[in-house]
C-alpha atoms as a PDB file:
ATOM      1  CA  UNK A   1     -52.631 -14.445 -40.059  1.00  0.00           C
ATOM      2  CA  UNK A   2     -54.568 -11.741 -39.621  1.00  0.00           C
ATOM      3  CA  UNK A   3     -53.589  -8.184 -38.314  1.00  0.00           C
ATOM      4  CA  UNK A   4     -55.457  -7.302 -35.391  1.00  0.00           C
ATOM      5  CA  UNK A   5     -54.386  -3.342 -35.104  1.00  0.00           C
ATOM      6  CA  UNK A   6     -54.754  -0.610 -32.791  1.00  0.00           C
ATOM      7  CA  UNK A   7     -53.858   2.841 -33.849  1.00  0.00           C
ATOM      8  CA  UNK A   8     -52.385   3.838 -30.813  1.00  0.00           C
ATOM      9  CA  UNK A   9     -50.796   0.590 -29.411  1.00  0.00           C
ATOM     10  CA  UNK A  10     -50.235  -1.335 -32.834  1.00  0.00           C
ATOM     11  CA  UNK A  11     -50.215  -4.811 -33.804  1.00  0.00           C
ATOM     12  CA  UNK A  12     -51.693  -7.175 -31.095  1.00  0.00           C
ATOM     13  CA  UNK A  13     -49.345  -9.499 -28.663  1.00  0.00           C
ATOM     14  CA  UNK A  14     -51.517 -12.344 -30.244  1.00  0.00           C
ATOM     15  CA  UNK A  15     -50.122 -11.114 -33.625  1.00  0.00           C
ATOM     16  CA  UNK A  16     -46.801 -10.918 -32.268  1.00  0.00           C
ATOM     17  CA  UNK A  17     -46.559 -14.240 -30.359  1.00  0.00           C
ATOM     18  CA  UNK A  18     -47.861 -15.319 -33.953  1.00  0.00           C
ATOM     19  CA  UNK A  19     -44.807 -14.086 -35.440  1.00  0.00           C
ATOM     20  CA  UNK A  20     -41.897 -15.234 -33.108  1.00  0.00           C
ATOM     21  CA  UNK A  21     -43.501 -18.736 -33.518  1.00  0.00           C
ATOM     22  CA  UNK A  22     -43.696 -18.868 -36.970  1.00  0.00           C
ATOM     23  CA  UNK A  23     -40.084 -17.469 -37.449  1.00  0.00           C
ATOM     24  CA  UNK A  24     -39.135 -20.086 -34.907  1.00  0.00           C
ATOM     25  CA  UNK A  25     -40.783 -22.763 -37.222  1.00  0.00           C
ATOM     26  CA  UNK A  26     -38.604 -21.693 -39.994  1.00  0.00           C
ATOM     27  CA  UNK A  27     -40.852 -18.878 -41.928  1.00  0.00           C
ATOM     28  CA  UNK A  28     -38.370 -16.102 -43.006  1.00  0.00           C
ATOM     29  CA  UNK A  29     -40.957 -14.039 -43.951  1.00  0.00           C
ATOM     30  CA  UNK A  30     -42.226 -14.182 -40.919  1.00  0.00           C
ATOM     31  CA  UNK A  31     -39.065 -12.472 -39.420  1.00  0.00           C
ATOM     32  CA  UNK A  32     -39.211  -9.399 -41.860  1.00  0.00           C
ATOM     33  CA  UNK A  33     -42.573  -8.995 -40.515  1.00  0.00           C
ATOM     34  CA  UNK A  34     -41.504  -9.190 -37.261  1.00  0.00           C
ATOM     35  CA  UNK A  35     -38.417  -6.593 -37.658  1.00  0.00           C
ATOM     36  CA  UNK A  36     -40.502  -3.240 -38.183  1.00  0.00           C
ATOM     37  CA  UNK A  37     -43.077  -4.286 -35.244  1.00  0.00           C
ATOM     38  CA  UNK A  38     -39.898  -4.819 -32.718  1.00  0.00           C
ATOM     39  CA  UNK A  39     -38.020  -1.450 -33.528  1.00  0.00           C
ATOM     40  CA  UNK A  40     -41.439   0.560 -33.787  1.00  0.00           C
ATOM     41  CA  UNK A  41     -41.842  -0.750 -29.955  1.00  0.00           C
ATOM     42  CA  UNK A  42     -38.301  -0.012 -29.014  1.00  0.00           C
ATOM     43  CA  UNK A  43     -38.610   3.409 -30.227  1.00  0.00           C
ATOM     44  CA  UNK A  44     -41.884   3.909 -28.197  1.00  0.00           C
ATOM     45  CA  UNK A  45     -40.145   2.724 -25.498  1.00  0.00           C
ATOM     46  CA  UNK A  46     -36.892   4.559 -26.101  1.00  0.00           C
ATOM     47  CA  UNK A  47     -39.062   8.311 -26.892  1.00  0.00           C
ATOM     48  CA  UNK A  48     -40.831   7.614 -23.304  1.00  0.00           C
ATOM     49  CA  UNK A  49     -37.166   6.888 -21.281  1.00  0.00           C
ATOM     50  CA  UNK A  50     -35.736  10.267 -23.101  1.00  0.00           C
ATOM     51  CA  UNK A  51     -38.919  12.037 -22.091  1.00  0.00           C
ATOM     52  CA  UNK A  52     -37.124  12.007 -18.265  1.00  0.00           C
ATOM     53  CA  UNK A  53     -33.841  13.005 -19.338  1.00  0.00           C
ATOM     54  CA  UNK A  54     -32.013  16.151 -18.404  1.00  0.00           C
ATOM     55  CA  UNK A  55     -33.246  19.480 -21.011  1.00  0.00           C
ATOM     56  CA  UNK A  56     -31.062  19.740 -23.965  1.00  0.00           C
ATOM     57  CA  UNK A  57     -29.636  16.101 -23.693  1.00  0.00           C
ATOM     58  CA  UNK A  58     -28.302  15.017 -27.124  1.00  0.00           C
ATOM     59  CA  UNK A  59     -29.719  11.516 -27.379  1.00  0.00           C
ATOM     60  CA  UNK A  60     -32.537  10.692 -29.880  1.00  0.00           C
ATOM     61  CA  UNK A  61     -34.372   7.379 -30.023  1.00  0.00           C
ATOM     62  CA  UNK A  62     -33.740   6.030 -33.089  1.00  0.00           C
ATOM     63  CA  UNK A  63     -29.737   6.278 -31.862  1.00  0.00           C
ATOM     64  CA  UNK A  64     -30.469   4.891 -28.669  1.00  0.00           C
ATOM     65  CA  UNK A  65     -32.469   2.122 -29.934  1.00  0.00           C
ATOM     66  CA  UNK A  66     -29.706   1.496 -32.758  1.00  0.00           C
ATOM     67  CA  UNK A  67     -27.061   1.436 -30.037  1.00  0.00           C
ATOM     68  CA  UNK A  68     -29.222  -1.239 -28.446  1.00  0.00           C
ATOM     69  CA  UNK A  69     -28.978  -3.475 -31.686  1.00  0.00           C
ATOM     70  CA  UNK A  70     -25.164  -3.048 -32.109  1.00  0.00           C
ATOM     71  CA  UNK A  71     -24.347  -3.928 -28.507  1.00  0.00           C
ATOM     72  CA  UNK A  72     -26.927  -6.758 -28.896  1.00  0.00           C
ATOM     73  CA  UNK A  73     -25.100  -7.910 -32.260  1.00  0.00           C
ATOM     74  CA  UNK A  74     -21.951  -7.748 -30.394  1.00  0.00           C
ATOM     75  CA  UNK A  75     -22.960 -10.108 -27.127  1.00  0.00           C
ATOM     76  CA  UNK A  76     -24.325 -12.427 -29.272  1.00  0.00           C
ATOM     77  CA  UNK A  77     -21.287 -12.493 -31.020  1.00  0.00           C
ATOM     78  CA  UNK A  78     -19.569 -12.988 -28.082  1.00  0.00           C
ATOM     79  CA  UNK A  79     -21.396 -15.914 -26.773  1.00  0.00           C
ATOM     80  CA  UNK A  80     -21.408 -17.382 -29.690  1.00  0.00           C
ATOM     81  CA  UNK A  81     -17.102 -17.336 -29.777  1.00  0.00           C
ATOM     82  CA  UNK A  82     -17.688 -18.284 -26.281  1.00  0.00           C
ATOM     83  CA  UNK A  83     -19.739 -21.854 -26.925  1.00  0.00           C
ATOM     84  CA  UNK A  84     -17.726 -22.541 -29.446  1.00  0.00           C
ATOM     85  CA  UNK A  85     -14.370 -22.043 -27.817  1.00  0.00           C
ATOM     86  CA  UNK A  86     -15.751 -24.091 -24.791  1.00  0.00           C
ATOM     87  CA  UNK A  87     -16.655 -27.188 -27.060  1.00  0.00           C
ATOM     88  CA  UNK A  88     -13.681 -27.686 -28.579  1.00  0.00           C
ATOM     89  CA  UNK A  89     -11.918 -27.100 -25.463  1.00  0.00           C
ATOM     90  CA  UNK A  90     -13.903 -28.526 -22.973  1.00  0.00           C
ATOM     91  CA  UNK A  91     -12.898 -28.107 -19.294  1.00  0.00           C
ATOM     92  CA  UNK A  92     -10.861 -30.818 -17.055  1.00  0.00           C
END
């Protein structure tokens, strides 16, 4: 696949859309790709909430963004203790 990049916004959603569907297909490498492309974005995106943050606040984005991915971690988790309780006990 080719990268189609733009300095300032970064790989293309075309590349991107590439990416989820060939991880979905099975290509691990695929996902390691993937990895750097989603946190780059969620530290853009985490820099630009900050920016309208009280002065002197203590958060950074890289710690916001990383307390994203544990919570995430942690629901999924969570569900995932959830669907399996629920099939071996099944309601009624």
């Amino acid at each position: 696949m080719a990268a189609i990049q733009n300095e300032v916004t970064g790989p293309s959603s075309r590349d991107v859309t590439g990416l989820l569907r060939a991880w979905g297909n099975g290509d691990r490498g695929a996902l390691e790709r993937l990895t750097p492309i989603v946190y780059e974005e969620l530290r853009r995106l985490a820099r630009r909430y900050l920016r309208g943050e009280r002065a002197g606040h203590s958060l950074q984005a890289t710690a916001l963004v990383n307390e994203a991915d544990v919570r995430l971690v942690d629901y999924k988790r969570m569900n995932g203790r959830i669907a399996r309780t629920s099939l071996r006990f099944p309601p009624g």
